[in-house]
Structure formats: structure tokens, C-alpha cells
PDB file of N, CA and C in Angstrom:
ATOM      1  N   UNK A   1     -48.334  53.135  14.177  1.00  0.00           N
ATOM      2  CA  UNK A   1     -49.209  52.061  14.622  1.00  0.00           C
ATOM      3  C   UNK A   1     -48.696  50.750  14.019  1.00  0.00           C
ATOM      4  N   UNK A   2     -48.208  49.650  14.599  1.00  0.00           N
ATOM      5  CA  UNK A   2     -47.992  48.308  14.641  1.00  0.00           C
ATOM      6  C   UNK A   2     -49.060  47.653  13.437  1.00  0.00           C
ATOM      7  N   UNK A   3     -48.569  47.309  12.807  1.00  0.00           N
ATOM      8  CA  UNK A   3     -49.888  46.285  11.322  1.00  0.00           C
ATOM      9  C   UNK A   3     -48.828  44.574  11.775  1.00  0.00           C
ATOM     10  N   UNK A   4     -49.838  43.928  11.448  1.00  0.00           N
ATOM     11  CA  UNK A   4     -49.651  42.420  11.197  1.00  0.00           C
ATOM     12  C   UNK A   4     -49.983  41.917   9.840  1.00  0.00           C
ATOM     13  N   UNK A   5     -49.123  41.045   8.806  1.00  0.00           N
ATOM     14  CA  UNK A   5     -49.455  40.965   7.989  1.00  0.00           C
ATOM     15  C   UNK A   5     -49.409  39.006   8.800  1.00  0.00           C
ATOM     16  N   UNK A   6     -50.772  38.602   7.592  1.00  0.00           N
ATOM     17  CA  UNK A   6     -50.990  37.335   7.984  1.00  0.00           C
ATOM     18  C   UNK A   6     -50.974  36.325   6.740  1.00  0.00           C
ATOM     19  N   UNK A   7     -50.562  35.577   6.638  1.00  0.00           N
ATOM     20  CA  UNK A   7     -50.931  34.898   5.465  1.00  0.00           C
ATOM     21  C   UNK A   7     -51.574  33.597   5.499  1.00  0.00           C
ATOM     22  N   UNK A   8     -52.251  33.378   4.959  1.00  0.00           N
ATOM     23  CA  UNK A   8     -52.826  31.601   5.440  1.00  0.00           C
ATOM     24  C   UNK A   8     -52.753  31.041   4.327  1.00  0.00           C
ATOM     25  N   UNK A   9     -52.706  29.828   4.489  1.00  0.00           N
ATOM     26  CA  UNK A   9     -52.290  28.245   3.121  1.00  0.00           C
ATOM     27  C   UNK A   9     -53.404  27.451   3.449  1.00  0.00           C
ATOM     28  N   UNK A  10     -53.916  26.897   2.477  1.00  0.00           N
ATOM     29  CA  UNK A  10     -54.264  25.147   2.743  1.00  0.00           C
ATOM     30  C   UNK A  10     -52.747  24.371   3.143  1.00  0.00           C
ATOM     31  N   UNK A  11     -53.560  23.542   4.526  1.00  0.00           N
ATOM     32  CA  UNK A  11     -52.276  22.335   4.582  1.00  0.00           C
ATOM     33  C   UNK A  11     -52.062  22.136   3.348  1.00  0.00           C
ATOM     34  N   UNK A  12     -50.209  21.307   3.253  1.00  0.00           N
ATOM     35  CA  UNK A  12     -50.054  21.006   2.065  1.00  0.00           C
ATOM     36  C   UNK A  12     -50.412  19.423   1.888  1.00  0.00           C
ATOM     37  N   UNK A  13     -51.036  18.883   2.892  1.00  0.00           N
ATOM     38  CA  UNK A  13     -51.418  17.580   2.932  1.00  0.00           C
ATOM     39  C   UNK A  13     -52.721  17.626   2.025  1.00  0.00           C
ATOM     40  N   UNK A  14     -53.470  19.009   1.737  1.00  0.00           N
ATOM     41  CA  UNK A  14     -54.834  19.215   1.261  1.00  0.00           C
ATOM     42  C   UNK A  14     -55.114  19.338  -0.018  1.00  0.00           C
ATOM     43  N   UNK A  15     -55.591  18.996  -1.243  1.00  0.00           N
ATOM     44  CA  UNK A  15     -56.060  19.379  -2.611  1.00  0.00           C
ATOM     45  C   UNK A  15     -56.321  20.354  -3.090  1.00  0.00           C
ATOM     46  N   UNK A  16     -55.210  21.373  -3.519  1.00  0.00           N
ATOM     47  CA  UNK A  16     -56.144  23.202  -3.627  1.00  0.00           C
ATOM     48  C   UNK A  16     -56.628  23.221  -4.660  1.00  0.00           C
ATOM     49  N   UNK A  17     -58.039  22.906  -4.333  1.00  0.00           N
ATOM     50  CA  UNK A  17     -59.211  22.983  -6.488  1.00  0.00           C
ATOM     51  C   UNK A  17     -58.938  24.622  -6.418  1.00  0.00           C
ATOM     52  N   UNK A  18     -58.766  25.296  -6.036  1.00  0.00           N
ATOM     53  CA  UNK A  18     -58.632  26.524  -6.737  1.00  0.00           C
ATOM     54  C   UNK A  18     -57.154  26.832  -7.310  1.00  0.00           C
ATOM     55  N   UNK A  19     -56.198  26.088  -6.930  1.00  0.00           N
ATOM     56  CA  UNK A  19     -54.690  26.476  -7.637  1.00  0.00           C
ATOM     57  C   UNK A  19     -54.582  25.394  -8.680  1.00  0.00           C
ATOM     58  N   UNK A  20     -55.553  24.282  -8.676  1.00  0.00           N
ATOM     59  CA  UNK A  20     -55.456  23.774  -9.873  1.00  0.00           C
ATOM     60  C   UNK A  20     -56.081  24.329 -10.895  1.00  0.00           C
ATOM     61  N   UNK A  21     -57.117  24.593 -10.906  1.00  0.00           N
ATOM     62  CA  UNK A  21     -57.494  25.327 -11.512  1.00  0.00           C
ATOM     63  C   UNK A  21     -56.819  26.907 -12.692  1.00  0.00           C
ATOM     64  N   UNK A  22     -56.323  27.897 -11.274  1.00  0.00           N
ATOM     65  CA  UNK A  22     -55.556  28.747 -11.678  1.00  0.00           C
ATOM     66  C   UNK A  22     -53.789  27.913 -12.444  1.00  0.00           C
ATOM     67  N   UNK A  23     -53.802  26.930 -12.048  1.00  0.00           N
ATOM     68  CA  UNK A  23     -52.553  26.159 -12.800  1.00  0.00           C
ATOM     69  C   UNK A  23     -52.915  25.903 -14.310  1.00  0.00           C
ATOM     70  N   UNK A  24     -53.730  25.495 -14.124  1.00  0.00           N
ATOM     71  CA  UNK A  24     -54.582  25.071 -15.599  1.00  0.00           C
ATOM     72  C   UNK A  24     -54.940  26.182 -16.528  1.00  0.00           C
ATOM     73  N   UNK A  25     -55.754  27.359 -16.276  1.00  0.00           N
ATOM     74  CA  UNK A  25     -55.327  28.204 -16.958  1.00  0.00           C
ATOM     75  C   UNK A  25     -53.801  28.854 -17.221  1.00  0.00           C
ATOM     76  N   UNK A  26     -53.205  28.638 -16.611  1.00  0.00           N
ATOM     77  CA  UNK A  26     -51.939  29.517 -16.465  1.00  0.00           C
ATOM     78  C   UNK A  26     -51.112  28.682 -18.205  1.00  0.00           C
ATOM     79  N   UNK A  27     -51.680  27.082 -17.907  1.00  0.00           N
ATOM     80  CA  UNK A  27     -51.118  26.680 -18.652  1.00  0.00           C
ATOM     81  C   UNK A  27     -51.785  26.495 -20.044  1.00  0.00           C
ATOM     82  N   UNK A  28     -52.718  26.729 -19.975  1.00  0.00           N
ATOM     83  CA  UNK A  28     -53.488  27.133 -21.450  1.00  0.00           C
ATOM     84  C   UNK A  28     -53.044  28.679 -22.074  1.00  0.00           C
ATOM     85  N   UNK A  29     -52.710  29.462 -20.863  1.00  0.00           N
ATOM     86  CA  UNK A  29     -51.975  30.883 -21.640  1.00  0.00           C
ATOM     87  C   UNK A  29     -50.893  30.556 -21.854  1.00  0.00           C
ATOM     88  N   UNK A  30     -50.111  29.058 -22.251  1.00  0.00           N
ATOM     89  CA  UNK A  30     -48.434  29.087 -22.596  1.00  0.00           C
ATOM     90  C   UNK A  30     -47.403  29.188 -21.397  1.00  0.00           C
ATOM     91  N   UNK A  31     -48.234  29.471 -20.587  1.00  0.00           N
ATOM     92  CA  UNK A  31     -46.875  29.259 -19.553  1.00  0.00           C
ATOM     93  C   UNK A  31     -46.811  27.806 -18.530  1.00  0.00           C
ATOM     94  N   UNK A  32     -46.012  26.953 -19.226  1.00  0.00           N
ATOM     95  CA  UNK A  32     -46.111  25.238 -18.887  1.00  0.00           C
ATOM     96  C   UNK A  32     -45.031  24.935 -18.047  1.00  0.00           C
ATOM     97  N   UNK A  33     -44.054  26.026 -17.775  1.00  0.00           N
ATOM     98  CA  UNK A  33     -43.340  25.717 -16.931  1.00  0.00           C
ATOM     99  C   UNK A  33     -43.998  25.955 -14.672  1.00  0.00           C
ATOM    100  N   UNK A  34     -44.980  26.435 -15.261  1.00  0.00           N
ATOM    101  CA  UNK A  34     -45.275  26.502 -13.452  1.00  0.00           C
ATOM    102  C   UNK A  34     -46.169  25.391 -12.980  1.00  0.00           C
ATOM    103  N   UNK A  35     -46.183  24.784 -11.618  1.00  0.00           N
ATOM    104  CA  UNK A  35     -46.295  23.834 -11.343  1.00  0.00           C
ATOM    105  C   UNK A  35     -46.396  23.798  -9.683  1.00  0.00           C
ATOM    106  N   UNK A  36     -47.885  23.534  -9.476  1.00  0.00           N
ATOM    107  CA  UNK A  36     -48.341  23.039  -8.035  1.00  0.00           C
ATOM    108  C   UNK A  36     -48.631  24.458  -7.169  1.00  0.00           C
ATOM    109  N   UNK A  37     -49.668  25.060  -7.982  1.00  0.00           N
ATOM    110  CA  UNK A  37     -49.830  26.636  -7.359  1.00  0.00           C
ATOM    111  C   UNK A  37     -51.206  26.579  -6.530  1.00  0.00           C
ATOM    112  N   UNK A  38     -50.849  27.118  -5.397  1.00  0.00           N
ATOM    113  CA  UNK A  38     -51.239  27.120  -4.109  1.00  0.00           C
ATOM    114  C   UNK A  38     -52.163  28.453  -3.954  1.00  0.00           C
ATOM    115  N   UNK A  39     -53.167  28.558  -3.788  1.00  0.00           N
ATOM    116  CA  UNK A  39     -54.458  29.777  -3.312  1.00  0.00           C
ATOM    117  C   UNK A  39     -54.149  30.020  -1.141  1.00  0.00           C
ATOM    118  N   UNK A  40     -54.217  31.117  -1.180  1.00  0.00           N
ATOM    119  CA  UNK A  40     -54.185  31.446   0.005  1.00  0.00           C
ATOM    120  C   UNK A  40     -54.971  32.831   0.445  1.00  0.00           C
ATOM    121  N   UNK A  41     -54.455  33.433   1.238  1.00  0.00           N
ATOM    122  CA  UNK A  41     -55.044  34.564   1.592  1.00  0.00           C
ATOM    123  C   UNK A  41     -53.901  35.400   2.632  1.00  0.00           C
ATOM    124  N   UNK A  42     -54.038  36.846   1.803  1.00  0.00           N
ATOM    125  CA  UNK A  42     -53.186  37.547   2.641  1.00  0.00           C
ATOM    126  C   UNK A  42     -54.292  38.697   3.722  1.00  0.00           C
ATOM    127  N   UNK A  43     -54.409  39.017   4.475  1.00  0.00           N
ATOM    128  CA  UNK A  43     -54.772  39.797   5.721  1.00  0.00           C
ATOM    129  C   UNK A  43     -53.732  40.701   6.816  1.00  0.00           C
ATOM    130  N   UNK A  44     -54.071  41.883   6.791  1.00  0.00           N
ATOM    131  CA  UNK A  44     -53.166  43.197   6.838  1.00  0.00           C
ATOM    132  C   UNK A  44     -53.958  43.445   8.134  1.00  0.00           C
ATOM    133  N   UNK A  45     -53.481  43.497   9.214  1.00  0.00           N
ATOM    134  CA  UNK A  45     -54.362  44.225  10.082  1.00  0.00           C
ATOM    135  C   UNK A  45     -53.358  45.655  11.057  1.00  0.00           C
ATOM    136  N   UNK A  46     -53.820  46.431  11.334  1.00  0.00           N
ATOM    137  CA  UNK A  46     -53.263  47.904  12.284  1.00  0.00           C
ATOM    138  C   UNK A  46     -53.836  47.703  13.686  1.00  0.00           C
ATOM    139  N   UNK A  47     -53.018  47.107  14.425  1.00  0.00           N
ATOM    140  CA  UNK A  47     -53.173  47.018  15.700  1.00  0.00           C
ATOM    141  C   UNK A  47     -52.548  48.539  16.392  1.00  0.00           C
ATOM    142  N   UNK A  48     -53.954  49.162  17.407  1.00  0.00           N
ATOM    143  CA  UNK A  48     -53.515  49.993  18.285  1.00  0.00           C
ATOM    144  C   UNK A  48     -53.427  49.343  19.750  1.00  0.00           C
ATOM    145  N   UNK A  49     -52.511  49.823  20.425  1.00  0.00           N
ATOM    146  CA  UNK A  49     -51.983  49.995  21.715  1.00  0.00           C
ATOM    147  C   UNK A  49     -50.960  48.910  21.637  1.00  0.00           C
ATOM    148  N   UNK A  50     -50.291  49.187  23.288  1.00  0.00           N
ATOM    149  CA  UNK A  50     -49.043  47.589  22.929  1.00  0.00           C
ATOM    150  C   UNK A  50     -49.577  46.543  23.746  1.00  0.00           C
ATOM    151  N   UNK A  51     -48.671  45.476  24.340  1.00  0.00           N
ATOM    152  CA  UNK A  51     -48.812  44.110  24.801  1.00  0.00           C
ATOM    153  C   UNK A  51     -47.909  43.606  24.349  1.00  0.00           C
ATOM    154  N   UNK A  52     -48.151  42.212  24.137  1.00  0.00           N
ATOM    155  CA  UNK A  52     -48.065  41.096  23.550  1.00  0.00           C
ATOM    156  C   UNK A  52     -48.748  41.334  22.047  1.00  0.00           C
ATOM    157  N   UNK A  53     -48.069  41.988  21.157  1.00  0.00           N
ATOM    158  CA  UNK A  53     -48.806  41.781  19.889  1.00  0.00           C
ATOM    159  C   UNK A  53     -49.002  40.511  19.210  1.00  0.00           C
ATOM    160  N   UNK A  54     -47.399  39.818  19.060  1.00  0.00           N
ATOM    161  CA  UNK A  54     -47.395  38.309  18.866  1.00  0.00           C
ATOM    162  C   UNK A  54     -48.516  37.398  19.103  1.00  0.00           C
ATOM    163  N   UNK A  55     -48.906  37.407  20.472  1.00  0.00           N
ATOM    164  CA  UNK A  55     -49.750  36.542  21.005  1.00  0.00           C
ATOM    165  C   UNK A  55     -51.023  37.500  21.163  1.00  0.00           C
ATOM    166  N   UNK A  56     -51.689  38.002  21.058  1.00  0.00           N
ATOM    167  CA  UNK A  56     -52.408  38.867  20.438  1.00  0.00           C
ATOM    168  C   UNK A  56     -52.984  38.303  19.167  1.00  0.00           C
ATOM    169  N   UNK A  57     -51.829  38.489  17.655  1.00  0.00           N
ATOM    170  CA  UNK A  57     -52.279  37.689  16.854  1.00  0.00           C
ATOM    171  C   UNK A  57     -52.362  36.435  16.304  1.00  0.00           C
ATOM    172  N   UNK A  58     -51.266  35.404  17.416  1.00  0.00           N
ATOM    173  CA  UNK A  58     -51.875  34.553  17.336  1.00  0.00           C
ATOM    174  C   UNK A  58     -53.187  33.652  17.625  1.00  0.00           C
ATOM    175  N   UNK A  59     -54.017  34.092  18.767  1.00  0.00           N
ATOM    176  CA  UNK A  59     -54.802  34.159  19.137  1.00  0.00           C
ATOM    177  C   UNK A  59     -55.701  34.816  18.163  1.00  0.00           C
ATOM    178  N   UNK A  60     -55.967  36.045  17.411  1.00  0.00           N
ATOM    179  CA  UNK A  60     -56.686  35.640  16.164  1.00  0.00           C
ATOM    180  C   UNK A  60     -56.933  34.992  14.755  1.00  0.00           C
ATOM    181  N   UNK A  61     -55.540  34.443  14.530  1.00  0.00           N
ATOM    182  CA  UNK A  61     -55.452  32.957  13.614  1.00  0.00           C
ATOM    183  C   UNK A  61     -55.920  32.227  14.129  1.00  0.00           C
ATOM    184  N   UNK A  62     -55.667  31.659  15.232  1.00  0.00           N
ATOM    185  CA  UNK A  62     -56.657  30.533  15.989  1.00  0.00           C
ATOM    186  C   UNK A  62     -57.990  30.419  15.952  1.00  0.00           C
ATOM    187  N   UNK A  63     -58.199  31.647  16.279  1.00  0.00           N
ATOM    188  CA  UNK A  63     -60.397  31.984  16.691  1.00  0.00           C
ATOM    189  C   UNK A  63     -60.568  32.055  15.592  1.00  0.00           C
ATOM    190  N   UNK A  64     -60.179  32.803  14.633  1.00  0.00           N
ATOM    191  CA  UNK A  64     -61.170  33.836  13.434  1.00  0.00           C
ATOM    192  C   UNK A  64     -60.434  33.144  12.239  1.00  0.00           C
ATOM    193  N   UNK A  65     -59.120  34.299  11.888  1.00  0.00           N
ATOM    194  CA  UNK A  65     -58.631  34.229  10.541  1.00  0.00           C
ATOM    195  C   UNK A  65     -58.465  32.889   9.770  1.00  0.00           C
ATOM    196  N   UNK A  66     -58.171  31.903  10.337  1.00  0.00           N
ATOM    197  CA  UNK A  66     -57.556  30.838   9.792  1.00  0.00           C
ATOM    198  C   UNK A  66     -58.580  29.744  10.346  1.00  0.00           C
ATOM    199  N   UNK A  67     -58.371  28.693   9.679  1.00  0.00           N
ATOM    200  CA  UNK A  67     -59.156  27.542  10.328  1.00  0.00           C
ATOM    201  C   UNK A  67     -58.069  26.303  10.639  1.00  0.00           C
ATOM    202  N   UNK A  68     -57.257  26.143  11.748  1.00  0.00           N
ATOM    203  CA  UNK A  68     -56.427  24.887  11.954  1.00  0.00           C
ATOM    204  C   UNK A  68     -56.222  23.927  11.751  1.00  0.00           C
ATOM    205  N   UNK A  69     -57.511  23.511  11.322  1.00  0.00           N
ATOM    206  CA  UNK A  69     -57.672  22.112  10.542  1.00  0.00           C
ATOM    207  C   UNK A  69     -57.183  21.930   9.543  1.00  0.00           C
ATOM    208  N   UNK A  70     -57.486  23.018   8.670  1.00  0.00           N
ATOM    209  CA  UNK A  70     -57.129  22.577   7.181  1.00  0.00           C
ATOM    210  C   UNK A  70     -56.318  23.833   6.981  1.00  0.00           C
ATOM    211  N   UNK A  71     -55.986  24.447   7.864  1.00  0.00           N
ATOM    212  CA  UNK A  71     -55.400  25.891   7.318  1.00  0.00           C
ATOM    213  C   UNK A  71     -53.800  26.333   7.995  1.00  0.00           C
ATOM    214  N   UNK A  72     -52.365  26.748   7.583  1.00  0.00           N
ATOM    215  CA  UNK A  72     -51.620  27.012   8.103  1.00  0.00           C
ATOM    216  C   UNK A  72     -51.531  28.355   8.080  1.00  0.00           C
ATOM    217  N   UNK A  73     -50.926  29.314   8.932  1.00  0.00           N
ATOM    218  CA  UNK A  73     -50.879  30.520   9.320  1.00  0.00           C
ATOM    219  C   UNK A  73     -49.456  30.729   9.454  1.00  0.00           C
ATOM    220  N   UNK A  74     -49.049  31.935   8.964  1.00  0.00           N
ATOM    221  CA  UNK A  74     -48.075  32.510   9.990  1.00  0.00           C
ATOM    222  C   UNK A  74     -48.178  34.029   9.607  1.00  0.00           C
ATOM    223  N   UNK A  75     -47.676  35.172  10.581  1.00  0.00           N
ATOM    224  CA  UNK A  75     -47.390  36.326  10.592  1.00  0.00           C
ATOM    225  C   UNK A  75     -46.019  37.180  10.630  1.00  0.00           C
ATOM    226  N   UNK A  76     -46.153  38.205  10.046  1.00  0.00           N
ATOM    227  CA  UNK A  76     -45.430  39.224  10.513  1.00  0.00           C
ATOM    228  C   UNK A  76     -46.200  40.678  11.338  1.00  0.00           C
ATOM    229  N   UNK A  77     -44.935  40.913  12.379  1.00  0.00           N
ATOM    230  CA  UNK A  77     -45.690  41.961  12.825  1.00  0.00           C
ATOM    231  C   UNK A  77     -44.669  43.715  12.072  1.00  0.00           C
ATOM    232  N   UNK A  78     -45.236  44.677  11.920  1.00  0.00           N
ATOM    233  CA  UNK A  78     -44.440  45.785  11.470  1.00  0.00           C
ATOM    234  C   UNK A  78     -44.622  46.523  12.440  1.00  0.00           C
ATOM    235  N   UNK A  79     -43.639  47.035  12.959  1.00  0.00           N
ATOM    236  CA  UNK A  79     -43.605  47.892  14.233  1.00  0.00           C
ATOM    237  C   UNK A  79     -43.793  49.555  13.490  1.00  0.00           C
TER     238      UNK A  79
END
């Protein structure tokens, strides 16, 4: 069975308070070399039957997973 792995970002035009955050601790545990860490979200899905899987899931980044506005997407599909 075919899975899509998806990943989504904040635009990088956008402020991520949650990777500053996780930056900020990172750098109170001593590690001062990392810099400009980004929160996202990964999403795994098992698509049954065939088609167009591609467009398939792009069409659910669009509707659902992701929000376009403020959100970039891209996928892989695993055959």
C-alpha cells in the first residue's frame, strides 16, 4: 500500500515562537552553536487504491493538512 509522507513549515517569511523558543532552550543546555530552528509537522498517511496519488495529495495539503497562507507543504509518495 502506497504511504505519503508530508511535511509542513511555517513560511519562512513568518516568526516561529515555537522554534524560538525550542532555540532558547537548546541554548541554555550549552549547545550555542544552533541557530534559527524551525517547528513543523510531519504526517504519514497509507493511501489505498491507485490514480493520481500526487494530486490526490496535493489536494489534501490544500483543504486539510496545511494552511497556504502561512504554511508550506511538500510530499513524498512511497510506492
Amino acid at each position: 500500500m502506497p504511504k505519503a509522507n508530508v511535511y509542513v513549515t511555517l513560511k519562512p517569511s513568518l516568526l516561529d515562537a515555537q522554534g524560538k523558543v525550542v532555540q532558547g532552550a537548546l541554548e541554555k543546555l550549552g549547545y550555542t552553536n544552533v541557530s534559527n530552528v524551525r517547528i513543523g509537522k510531519y504526517i504519514q498517511l497509507e493511501i489505498q487504491g491507485d490514480g493520481n496519488l500526487e494530486q490526490q495529495v496535493d489536494e489534501m495539503c490544500r483543504k486539510l493538512l496545511a494552511n497556504p497562507v502561512i504554511e508550506d507543504y511538500r510530499f513524498e509518495i512511497e510506492k
